[in-house]
N, C-alpha and C. Protein backbone atom coordinates (compact mmCIF):
# COMPACT_ATOMS: atom_id res chain seq x y z
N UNK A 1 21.95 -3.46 10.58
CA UNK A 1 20.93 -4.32 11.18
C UNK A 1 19.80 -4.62 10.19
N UNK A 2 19.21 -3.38 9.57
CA UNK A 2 18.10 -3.69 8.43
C UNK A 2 18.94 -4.74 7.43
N UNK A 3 19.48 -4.43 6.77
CA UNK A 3 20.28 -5.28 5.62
C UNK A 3 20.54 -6.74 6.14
N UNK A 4 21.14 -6.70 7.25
CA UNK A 4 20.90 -8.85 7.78
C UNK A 4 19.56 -9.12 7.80
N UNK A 5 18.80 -7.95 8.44
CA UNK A 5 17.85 -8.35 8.22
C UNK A 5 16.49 -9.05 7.06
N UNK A 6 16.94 -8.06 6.18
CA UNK A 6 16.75 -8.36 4.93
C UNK A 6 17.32 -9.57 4.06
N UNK A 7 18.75 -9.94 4.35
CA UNK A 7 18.97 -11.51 3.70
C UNK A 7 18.75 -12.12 4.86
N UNK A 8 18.51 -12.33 6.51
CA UNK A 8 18.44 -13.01 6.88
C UNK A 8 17.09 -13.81 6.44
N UNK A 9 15.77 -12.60 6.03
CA UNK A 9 15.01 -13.03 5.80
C UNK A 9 14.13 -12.97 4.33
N UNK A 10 15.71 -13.66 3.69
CA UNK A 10 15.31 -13.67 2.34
C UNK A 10 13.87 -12.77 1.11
N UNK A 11 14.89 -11.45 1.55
CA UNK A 11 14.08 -10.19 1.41
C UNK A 11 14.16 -10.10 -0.37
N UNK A 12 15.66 -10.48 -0.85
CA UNK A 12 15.73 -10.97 -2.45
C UNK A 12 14.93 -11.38 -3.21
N UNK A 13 14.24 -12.42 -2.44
CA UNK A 13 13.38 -13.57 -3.02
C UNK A 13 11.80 -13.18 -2.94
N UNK A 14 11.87 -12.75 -1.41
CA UNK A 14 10.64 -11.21 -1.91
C UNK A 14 10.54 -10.32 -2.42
N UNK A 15 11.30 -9.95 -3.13
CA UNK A 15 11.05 -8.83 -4.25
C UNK A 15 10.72 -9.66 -5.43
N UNK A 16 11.51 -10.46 -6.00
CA UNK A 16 11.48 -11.03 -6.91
C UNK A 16 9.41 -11.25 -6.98
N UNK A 17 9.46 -11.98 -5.89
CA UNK A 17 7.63 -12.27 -5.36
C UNK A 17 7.11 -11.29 -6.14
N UNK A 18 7.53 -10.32 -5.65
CA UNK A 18 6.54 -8.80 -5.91
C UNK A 18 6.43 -8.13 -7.74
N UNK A 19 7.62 -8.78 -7.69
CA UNK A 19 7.78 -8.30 -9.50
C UNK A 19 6.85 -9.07 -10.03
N UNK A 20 6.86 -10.51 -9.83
CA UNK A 20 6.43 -11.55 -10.35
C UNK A 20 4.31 -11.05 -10.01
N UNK A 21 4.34 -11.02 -9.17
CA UNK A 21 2.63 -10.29 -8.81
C UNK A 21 2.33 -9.25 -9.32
N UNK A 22 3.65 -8.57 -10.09
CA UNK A 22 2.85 -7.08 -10.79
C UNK A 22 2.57 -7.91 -12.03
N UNK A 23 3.45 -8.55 -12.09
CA UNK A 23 3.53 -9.36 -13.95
C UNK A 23 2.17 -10.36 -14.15
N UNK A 24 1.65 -10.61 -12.95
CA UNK A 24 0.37 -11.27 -12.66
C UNK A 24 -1.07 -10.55 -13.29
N UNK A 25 -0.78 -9.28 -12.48
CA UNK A 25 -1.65 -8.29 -12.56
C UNK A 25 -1.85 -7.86 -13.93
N UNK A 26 -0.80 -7.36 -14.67
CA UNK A 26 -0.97 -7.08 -16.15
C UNK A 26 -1.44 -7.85 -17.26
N UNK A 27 -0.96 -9.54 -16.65
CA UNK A 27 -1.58 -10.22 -17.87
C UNK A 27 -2.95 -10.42 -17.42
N UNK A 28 -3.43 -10.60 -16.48
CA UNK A 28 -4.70 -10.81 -15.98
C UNK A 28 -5.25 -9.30 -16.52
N UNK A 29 -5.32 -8.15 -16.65
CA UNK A 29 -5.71 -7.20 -17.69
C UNK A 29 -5.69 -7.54 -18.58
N UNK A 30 -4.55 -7.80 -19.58
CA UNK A 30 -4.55 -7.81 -20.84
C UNK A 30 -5.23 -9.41 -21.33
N UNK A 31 -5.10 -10.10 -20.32
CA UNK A 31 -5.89 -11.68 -20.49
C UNK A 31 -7.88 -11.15 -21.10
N UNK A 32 -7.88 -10.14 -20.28
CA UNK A 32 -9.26 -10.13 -20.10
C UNK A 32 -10.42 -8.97 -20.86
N UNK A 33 -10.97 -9.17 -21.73
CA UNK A 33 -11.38 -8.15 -23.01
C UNK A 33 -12.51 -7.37 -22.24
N UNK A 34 -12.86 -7.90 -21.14
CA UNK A 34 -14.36 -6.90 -20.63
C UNK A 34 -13.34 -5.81 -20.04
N UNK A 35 -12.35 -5.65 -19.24
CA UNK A 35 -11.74 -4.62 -18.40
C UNK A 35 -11.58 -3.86 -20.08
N UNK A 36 -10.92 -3.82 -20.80
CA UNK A 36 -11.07 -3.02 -21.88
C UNK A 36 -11.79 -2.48 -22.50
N UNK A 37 -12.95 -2.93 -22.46
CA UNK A 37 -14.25 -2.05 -23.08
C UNK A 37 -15.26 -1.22 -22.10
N UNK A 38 -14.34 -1.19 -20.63
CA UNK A 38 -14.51 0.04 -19.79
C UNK A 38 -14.65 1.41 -20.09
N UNK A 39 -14.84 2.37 -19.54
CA UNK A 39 -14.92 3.56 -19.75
C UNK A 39 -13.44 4.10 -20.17
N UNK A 40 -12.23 3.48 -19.02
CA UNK A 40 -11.51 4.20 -19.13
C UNK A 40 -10.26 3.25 -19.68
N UNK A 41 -10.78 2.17 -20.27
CA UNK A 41 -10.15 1.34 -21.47
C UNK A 41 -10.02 0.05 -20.10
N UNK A 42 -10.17 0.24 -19.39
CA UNK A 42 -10.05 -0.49 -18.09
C UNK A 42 -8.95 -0.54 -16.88
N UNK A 43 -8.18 0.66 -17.44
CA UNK A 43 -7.18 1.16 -16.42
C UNK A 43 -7.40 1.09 -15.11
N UNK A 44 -8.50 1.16 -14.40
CA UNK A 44 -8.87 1.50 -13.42
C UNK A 44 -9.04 0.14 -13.12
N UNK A 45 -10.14 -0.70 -13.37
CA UNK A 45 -10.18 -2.18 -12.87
C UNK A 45 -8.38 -2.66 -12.77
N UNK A 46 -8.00 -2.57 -13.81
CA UNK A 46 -6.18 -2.53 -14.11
C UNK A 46 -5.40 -2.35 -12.58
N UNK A 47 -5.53 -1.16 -12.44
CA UNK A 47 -4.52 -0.43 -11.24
C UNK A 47 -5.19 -1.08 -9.85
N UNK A 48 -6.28 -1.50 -9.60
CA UNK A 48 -7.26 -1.90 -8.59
C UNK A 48 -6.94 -3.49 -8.63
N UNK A 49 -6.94 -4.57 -9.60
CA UNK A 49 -6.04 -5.30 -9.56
C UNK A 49 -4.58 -5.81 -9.08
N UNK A 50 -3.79 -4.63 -9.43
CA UNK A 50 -2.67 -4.65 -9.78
C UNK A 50 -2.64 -4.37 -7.87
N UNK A 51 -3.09 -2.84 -7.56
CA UNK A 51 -2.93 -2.94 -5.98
C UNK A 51 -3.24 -3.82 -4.83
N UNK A 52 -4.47 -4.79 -5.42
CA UNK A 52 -4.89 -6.28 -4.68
C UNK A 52 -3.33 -6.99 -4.12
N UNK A 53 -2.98 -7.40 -5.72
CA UNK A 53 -1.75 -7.94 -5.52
C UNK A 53 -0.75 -7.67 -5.06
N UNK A 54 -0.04 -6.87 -5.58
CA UNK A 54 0.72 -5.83 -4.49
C UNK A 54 0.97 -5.74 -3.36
N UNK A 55 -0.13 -5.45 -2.40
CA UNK A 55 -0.79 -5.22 -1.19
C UNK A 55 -0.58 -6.40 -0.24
N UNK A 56 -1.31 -7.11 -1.00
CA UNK A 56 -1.40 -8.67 -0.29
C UNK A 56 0.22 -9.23 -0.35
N UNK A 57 0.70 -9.44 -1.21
CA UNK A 57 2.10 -9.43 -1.85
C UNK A 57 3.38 -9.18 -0.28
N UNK A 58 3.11 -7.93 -0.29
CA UNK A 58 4.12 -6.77 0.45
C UNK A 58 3.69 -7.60 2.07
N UNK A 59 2.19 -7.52 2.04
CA UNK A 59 1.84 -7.85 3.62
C UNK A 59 2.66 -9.02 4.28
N UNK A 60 2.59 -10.46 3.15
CA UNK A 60 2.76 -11.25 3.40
C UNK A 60 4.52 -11.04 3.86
N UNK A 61 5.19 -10.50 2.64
CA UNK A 61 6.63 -10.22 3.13
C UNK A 61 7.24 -9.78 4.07
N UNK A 62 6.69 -8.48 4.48
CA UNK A 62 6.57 -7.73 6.04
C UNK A 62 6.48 -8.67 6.73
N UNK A 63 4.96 -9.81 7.17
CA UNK A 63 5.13 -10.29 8.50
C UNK A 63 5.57 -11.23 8.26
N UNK A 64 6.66 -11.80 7.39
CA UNK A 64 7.40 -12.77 7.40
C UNK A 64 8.94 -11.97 7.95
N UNK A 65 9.21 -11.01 7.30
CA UNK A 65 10.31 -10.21 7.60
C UNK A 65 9.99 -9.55 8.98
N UNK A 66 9.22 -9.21 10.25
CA UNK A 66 9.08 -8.75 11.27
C UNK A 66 8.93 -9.86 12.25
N UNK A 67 8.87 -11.23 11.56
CA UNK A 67 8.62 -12.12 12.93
C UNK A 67 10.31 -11.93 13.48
N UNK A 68 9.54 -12.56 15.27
CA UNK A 68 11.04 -12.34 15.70
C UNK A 68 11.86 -11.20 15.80
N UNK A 69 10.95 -10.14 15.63
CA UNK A 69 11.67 -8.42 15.79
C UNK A 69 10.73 -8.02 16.89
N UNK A 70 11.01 -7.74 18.00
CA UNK A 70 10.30 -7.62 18.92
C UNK A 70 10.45 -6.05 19.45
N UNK A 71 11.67 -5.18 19.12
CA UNK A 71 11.75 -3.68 19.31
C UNK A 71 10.78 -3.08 18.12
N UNK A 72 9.87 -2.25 18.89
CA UNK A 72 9.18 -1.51 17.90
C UNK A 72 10.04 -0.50 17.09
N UNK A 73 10.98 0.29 17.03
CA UNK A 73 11.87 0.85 16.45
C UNK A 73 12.44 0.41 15.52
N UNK A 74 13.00 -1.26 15.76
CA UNK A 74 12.93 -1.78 14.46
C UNK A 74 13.03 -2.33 13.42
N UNK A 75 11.26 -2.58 14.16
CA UNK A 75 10.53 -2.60 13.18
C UNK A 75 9.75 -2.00 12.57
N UNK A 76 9.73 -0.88 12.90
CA UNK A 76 9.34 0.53 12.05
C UNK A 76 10.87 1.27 10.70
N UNK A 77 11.73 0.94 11.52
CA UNK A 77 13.13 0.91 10.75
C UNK A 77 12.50 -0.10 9.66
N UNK A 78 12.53 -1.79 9.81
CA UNK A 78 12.60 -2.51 8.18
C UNK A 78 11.48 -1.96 7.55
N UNK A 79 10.38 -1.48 7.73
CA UNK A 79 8.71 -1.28 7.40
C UNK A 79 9.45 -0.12 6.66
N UNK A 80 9.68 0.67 6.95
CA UNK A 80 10.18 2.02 6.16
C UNK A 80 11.12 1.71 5.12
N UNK A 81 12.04 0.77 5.46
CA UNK A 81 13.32 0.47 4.08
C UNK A 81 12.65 -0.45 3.56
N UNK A 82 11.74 -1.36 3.71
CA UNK A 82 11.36 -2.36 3.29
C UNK A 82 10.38 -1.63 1.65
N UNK A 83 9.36 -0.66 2.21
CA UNK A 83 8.44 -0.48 1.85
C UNK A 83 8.97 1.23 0.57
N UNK A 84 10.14 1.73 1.17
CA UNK A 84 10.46 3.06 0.39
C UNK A 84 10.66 3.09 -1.09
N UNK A 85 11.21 2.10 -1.39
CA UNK A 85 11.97 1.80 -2.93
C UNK A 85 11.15 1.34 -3.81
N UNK A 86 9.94 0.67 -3.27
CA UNK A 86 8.97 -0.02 -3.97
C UNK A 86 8.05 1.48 -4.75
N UNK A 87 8.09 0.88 -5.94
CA UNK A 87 7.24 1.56 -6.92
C UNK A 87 6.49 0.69 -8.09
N UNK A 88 5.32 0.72 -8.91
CA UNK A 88 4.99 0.13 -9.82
C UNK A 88 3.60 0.76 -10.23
N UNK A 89 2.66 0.19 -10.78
CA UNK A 89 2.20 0.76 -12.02
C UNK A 89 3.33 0.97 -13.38
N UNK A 90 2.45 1.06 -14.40
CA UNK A 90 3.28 1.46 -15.76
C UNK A 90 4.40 2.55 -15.54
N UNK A 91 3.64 3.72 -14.66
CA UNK A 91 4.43 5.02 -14.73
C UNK A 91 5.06 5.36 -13.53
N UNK A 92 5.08 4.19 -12.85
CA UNK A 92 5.99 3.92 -11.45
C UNK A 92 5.37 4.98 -10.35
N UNK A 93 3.96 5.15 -10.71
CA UNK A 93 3.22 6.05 -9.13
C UNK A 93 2.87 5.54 -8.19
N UNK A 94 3.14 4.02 -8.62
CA UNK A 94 2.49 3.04 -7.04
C UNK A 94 3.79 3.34 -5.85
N UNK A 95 2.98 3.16 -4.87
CA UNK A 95 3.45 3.08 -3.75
C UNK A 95 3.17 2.86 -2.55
N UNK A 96 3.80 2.23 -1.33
CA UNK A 96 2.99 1.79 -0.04
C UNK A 96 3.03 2.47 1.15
N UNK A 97 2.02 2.66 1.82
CA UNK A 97 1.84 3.27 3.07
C UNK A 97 1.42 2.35 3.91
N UNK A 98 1.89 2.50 5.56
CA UNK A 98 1.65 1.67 6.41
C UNK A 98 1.19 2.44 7.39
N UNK A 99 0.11 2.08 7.89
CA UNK A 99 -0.77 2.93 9.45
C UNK A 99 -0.39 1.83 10.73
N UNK A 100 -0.84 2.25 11.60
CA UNK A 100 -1.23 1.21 12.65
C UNK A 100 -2.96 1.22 12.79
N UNK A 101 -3.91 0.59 13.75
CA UNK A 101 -4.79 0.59 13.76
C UNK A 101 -5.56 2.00 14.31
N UNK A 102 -4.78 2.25 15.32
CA UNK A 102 -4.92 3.45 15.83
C UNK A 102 -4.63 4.83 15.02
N UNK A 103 -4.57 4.76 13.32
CA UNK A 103 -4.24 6.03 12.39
C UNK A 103 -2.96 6.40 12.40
N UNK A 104 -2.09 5.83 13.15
CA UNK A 104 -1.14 6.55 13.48
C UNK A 104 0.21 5.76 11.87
N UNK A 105 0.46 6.91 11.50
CA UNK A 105 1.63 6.34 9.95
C UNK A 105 2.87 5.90 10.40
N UNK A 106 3.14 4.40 10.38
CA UNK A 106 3.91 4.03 10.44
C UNK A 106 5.22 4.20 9.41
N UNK A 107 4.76 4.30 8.03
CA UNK A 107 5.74 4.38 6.78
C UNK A 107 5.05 4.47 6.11
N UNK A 108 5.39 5.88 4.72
CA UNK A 108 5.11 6.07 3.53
C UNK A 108 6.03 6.45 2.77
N UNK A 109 6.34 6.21 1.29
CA UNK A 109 6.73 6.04 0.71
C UNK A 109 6.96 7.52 0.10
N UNK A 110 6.31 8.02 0.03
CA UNK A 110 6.05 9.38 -0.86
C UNK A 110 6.32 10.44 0.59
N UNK A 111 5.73 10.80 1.25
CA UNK A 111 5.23 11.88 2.13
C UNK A 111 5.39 11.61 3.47
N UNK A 112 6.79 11.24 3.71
CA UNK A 112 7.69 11.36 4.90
C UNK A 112 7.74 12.25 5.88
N UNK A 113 7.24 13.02 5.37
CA UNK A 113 6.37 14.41 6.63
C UNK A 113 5.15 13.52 7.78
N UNK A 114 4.80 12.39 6.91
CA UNK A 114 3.84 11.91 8.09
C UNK A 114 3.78 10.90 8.91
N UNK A 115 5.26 10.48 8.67
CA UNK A 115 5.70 9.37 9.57
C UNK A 115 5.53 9.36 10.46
N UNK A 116 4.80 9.03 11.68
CA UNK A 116 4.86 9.39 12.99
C UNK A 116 3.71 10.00 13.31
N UNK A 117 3.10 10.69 12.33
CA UNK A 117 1.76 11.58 13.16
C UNK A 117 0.15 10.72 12.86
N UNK A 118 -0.16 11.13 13.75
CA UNK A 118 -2.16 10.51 14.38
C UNK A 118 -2.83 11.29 13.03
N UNK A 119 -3.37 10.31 12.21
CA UNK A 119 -4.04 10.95 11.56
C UNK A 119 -5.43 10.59 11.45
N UNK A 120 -6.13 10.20 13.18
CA UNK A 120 -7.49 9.64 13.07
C UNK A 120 -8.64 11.00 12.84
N UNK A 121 -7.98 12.00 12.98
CA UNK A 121 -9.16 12.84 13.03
C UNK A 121 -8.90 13.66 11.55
N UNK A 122 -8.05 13.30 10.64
CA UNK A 122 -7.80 13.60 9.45
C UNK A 122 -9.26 13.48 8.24
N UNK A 123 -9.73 14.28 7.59
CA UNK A 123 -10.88 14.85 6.92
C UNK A 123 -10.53 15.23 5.64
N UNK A 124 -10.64 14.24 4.47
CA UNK A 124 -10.84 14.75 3.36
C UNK A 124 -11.49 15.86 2.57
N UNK A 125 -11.40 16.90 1.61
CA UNK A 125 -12.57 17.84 1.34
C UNK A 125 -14.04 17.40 1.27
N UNK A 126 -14.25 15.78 1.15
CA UNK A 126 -15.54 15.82 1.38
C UNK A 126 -16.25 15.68 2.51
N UNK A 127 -14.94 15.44 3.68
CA UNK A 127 -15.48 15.09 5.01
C UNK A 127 -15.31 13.48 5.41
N UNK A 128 -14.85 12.74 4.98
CA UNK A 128 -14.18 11.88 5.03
C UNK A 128 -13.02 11.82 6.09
N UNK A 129 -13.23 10.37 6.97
CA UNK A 129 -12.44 10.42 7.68
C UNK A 129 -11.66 9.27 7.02
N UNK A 130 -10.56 9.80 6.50
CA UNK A 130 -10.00 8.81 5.27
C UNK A 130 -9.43 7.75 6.18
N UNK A 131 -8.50 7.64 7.35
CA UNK A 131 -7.54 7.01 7.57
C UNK A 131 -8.40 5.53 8.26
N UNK A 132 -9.55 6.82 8.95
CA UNK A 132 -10.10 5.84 10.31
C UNK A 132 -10.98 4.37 9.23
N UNK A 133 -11.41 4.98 7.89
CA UNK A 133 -11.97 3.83 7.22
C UNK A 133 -11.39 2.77 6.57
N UNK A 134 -9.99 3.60 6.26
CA UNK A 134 -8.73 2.49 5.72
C UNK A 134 -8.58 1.83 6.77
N UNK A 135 -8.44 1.89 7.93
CA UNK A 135 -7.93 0.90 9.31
C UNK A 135 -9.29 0.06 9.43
N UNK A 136 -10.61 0.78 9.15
CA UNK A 136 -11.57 -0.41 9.47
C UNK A 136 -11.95 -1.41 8.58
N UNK A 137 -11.72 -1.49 7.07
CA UNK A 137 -11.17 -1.52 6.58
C UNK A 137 -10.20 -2.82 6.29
N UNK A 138 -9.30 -2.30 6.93
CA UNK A 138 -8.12 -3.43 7.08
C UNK A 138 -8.38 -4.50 8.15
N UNK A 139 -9.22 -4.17 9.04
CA UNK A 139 -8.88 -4.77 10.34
C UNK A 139 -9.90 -5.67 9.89
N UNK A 140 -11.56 -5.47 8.73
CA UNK A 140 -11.83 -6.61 8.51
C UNK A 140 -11.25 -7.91 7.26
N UNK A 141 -9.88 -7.63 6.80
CA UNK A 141 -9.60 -8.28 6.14
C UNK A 141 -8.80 -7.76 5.00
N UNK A 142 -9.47 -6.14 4.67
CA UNK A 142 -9.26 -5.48 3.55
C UNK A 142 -9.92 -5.31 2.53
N UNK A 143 -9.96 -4.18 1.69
CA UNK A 143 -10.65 -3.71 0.84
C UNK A 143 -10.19 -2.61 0.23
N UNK A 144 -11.88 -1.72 -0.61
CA UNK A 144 -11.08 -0.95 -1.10
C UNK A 144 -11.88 0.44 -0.62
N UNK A 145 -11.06 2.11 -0.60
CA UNK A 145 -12.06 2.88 -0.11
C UNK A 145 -11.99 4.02 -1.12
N UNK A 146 -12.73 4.95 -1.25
CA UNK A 146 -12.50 5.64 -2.41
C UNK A 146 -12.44 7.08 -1.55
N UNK A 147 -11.37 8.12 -1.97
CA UNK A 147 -11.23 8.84 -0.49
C UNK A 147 -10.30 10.43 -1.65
N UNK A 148 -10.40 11.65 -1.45
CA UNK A 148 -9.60 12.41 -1.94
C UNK A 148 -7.79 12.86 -1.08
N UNK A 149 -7.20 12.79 -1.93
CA UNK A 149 -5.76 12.91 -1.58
C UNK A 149 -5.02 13.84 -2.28
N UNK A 150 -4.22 14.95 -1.54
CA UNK A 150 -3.34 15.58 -2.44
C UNK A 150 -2.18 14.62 -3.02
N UNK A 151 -2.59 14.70 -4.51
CA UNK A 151 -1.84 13.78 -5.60
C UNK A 151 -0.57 14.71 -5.30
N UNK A 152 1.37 13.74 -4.98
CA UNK A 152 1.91 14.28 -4.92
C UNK A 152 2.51 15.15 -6.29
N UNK A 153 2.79 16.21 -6.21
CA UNK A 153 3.59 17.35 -7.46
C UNK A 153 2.34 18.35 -7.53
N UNK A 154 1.30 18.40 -6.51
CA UNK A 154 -0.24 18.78 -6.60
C UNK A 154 -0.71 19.46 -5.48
N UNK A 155 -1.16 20.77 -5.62
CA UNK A 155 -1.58 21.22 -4.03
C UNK A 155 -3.28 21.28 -3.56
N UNK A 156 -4.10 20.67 -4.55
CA UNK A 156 -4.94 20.46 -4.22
C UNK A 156 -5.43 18.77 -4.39
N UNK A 157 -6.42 18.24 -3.81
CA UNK A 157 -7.12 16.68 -3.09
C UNK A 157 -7.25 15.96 -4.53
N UNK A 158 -7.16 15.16 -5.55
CA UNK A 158 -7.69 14.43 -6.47
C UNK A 158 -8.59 12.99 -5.67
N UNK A 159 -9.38 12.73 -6.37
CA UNK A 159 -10.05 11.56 -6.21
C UNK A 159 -9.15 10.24 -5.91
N UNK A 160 -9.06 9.42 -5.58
CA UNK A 160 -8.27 8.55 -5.13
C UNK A 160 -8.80 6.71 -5.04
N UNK A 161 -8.51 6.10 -5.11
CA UNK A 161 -9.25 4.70 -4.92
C UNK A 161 -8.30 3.99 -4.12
N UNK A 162 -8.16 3.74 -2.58
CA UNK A 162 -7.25 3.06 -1.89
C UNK A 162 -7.21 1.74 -1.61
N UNK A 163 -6.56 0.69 -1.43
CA UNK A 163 -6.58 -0.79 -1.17
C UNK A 163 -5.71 -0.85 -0.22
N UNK A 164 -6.42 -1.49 1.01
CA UNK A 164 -5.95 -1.95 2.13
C UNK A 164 -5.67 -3.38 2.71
N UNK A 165 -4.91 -4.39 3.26
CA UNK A 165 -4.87 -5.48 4.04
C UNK A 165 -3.71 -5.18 5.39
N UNK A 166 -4.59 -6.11 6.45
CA UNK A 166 -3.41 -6.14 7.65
C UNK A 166 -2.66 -7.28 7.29
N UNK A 167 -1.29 -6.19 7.73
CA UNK A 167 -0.14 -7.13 7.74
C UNK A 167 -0.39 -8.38 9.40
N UNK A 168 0.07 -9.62 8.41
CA UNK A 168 -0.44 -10.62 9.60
C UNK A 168 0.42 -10.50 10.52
N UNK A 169 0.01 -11.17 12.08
CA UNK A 169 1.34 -11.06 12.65
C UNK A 169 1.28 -9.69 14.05
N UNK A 170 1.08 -8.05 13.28
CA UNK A 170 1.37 -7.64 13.80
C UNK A 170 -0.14 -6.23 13.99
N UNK A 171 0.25 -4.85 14.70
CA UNK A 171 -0.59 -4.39 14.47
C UNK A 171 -1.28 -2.87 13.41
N UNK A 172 -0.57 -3.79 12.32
CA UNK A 172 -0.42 -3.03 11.15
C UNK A 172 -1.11 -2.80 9.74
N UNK A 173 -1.39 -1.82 9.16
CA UNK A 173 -1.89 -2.44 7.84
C UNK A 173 -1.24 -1.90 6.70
N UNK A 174 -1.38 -2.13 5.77
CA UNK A 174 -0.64 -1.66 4.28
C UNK A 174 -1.66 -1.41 3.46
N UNK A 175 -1.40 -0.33 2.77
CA UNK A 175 -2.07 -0.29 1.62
C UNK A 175 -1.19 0.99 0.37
N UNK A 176 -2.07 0.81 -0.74
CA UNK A 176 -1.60 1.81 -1.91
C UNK A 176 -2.78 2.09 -2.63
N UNK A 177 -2.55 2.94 -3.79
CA UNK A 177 -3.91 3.34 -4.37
C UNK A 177 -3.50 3.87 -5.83
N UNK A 178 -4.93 4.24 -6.28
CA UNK A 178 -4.51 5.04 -7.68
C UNK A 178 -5.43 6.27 -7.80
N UNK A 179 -4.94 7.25 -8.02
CA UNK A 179 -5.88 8.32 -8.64
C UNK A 179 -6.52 8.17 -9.28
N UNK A 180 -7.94 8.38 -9.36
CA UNK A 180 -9.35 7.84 -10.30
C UNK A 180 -9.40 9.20 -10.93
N UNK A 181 -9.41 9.21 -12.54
CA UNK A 181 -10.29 10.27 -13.64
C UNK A 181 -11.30 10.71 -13.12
């Protein structure tokens, strides 16, 4: 069912999209000499870029690929295959997570343990209610939030910089991020 789904709705041609928006992202870095004389050579403006696109990218594909799916099951099914395989950055750490508005994780990429669970009352070490600000967040359009996360291969929180947009259409949002120095 996912797989018709996917050529029915020329899921090929969205990827291709998505390659083509990372390839966006890099020359628009390397186009641009102020992100380089950043602190951190401009990696960071870099990866914050790069997740804009991405983000926006993926959203658009999703609620083109979910119109006309009216079982929530799935469409939590394509959101999960849709969204698992995807990786990018240089060192392939990008990746996408999907909430609903209500905190609740629809699909992540990395940390499949949290598929399914409420994570509105979830608290970063600094006290941060990470999820509930990514959803508010998203719900005005999108942005970006800066929030600590256990980096996966890692058992303690690193700094984090997240980018969020709702997927149109439905009641969802997407986002990915990068670990900040």
């Amino acid at each position: 069912m996912i797989k018709k789904s996917f050529r029915k709705n020329g899921m090929t041609g969205t990827s291709l999209a998505l390659i083509a928006m990372l390839m966006l992202g890099l020359v628009t870095f390397y186009a641009n000499p102020a992100l380089a004389q950043t602190k951190d050579g401009g990696k960071t403006e870099c990866y914050k870029e790069i997740a804009k696109t991405m983000v926006h990218g993926t959203a658009a594909g999703l609620a083109e690929a979910l119109k006309g799916i009216k079982n929530e099951k799935e469409r939590i099914d394509l959101i999960r295959a849709f969204i698992g395989p995807v990786r990018f950055y240089p060192d392939n750490s990008g990746y996408f997570y999907v909430y609903d508005y209500n905190c609740v994780n629809i699909a992540h990429a990395i940390q499949k343990d949290l598929q399914g669970k409420n994570l509105y009352d979830y608290k970063d070490t600094k006290g941060k209610f990470v999820i509930r600000e990514l959803s508010a967040s998203a719900k005005k359009g999108g942005g970006v939030v800066e929030f600590y996360w256990v980096k996966p291969g890692s058992k303690v929180e690193a700094r984090k910089m997240g980018y969020v947009e709702p997927i149109p259409g439905t009641n969802y949002f997407i986002g990915t991020g990068v670990y900040l120095p």
